[in-house]
C-alpha atoms as a PDB file:
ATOM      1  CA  UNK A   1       0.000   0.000   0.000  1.00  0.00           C
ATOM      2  CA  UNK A   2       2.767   2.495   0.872  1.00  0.00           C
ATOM      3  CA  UNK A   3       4.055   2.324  -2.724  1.00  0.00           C
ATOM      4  CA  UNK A   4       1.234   3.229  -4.040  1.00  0.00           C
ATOM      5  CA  UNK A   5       1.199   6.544  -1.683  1.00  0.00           C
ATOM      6  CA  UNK A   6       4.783   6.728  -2.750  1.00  0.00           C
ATOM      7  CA  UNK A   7       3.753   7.287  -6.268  1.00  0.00           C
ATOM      8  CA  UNK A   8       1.285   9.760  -5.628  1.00  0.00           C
ATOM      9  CA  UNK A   9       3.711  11.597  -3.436  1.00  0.00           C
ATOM     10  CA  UNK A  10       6.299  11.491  -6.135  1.00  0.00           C
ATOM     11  CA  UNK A  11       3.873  12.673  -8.614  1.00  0.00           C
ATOM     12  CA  UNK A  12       3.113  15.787  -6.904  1.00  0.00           C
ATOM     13  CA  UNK A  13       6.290  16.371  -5.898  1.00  0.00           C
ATOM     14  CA  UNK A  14       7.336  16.494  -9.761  1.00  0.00           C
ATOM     15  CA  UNK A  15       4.705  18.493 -10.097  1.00  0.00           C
ATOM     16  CA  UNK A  16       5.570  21.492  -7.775  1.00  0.00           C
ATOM     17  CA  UNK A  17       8.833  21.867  -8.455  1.00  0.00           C
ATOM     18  CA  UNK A  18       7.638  22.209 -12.394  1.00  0.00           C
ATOM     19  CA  UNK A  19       5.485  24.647 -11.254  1.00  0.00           C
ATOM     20  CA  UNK A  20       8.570  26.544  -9.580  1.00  0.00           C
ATOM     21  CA  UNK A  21      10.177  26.448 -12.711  1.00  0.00           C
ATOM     22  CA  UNK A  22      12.483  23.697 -11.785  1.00  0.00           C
ATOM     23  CA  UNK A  23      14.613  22.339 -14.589  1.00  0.00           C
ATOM     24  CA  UNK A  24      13.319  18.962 -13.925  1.00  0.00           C
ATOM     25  CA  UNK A  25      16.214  16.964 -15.740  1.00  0.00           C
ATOM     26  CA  UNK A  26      18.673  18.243 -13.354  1.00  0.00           C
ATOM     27  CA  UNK A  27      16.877  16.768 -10.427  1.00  0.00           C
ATOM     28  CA  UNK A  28      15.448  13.175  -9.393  1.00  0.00           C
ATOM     29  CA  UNK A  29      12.287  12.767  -7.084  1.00  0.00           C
ATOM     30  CA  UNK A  30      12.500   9.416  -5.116  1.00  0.00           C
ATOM     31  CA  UNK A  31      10.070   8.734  -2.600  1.00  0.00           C
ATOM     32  CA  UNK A  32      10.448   5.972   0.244  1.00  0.00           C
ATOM     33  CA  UNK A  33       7.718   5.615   2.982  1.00  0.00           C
ATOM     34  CA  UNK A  34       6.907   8.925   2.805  1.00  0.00           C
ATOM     35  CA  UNK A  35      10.425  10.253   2.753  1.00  0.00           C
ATOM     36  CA  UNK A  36      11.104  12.664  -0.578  1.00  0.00           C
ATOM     37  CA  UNK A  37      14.864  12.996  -1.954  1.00  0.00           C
ATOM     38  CA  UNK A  38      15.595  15.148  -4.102  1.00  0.00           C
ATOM     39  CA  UNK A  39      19.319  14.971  -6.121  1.00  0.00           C
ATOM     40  CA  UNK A  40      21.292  16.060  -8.849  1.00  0.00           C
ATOM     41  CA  UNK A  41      21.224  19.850  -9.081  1.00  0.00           C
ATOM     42  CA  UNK A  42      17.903  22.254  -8.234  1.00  0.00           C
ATOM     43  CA  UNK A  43      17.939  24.877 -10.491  1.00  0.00           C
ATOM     44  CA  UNK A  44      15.476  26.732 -12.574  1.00  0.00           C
ATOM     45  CA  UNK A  45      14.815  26.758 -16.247  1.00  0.00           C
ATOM     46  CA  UNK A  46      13.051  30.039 -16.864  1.00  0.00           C
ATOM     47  CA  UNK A  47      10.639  32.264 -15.337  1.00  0.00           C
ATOM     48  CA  UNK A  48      11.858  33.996 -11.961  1.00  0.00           C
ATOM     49  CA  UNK A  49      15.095  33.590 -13.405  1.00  0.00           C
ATOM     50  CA  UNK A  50      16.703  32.358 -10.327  1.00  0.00           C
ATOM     51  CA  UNK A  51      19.964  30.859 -12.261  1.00  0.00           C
ATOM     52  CA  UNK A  52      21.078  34.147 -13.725  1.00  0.00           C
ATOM     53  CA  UNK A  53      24.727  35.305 -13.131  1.00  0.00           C
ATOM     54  CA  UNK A  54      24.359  37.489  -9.622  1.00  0.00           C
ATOM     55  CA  UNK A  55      21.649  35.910  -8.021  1.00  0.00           C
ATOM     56  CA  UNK A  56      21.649  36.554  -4.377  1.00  0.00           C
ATOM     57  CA  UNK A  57      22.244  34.043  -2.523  1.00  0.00           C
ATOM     58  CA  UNK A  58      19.668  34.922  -0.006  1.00  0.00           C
ATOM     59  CA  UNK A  59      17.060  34.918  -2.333  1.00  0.00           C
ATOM     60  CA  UNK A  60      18.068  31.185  -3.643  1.00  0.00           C
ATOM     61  CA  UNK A  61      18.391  30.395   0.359  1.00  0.00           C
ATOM     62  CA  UNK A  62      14.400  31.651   0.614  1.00  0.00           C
ATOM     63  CA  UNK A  63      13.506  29.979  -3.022  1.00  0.00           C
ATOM     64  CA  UNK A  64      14.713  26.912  -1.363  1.00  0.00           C
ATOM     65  CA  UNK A  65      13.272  27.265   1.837  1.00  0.00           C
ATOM     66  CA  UNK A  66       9.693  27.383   0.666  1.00  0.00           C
ATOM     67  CA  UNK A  67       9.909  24.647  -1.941  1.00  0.00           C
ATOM     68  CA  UNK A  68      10.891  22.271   1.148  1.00  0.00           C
ATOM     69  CA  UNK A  69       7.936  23.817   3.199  1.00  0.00           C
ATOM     70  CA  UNK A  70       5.568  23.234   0.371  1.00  0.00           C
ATOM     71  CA  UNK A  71       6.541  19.775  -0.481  1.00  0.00           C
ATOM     72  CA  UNK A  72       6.152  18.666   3.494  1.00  0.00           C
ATOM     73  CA  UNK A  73       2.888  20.205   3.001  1.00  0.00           C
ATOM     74  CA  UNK A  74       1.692  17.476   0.698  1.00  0.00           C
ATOM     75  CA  UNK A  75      -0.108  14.944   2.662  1.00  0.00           C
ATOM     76  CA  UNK A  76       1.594  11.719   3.773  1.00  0.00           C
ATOM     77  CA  UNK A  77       5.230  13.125   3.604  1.00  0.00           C
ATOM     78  CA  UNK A  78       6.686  12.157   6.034  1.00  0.00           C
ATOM     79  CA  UNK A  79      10.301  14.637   5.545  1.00  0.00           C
ATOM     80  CA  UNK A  80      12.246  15.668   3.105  1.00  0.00           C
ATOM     81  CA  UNK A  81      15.942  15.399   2.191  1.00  0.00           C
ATOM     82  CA  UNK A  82      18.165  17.281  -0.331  1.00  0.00           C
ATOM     83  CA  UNK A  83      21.062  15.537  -1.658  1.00  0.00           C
ATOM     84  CA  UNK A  84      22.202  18.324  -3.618  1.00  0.00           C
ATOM     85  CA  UNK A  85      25.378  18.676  -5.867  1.00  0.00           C
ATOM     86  CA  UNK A  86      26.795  21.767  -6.833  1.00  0.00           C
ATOM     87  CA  UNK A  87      27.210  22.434 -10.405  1.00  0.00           C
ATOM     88  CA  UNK A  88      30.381  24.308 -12.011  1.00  0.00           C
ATOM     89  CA  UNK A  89      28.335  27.348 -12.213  1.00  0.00           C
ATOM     90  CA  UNK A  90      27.755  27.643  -8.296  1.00  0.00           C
ATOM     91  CA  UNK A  91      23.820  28.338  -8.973  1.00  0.00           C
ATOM     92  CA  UNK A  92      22.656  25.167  -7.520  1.00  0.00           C
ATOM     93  CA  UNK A  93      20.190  25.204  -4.435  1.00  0.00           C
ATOM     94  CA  UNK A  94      22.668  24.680  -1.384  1.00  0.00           C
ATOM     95  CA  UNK A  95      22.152  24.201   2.244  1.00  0.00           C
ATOM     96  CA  UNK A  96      18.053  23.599   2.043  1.00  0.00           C
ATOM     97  CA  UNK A  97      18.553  20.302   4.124  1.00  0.00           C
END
């Protein structure tokens, strides 16, 4: 049964960060008991434009901050864990777990 609820969590998971503007082949969702991890690199693709050269960091910090608030929002997860890398750009989400 919990894979099932796995599935759904992973769904809307993917479904968040897309609409976040989350480049979503730079990232991949996994989802075990209720536990989301996230990898690879969390940037955006467009939109708030996020990525661009000069960012400040404490708006990436915040960006990152509420996408982990809003994913332990969705119902039945249980926590959330970033296993982030850093790209060679240095505009990768950092220190959100």
């Amino acid at each position: 049964m919990q894979k099932g609820a796995d599935s759904k969590i992973q769904a809307k998971v993917r479904i968040l960060l897309a609409r976040r503007w989350v480049d979503l082949r730079s990232v991949t969702i996994g989802t075990t008991n209720g536990v989301v991890y996230i990898g690879g690199d969390l940037r955006t693709e467009s939109g708030p434009g996020l990525d661009a050269p000069g960012s400040a960091a404490t708006a990436r910090d915040a960006w990152c901050r509420r996408i982990q608030r809003e994913i332990e929002a969705i119902p039945e997860v249980r926590d959330v864990v970033f296993r982030l890398g850093e790209p060679d750009t240095g505009e990768s989400c950092r220190g959100a777990a």
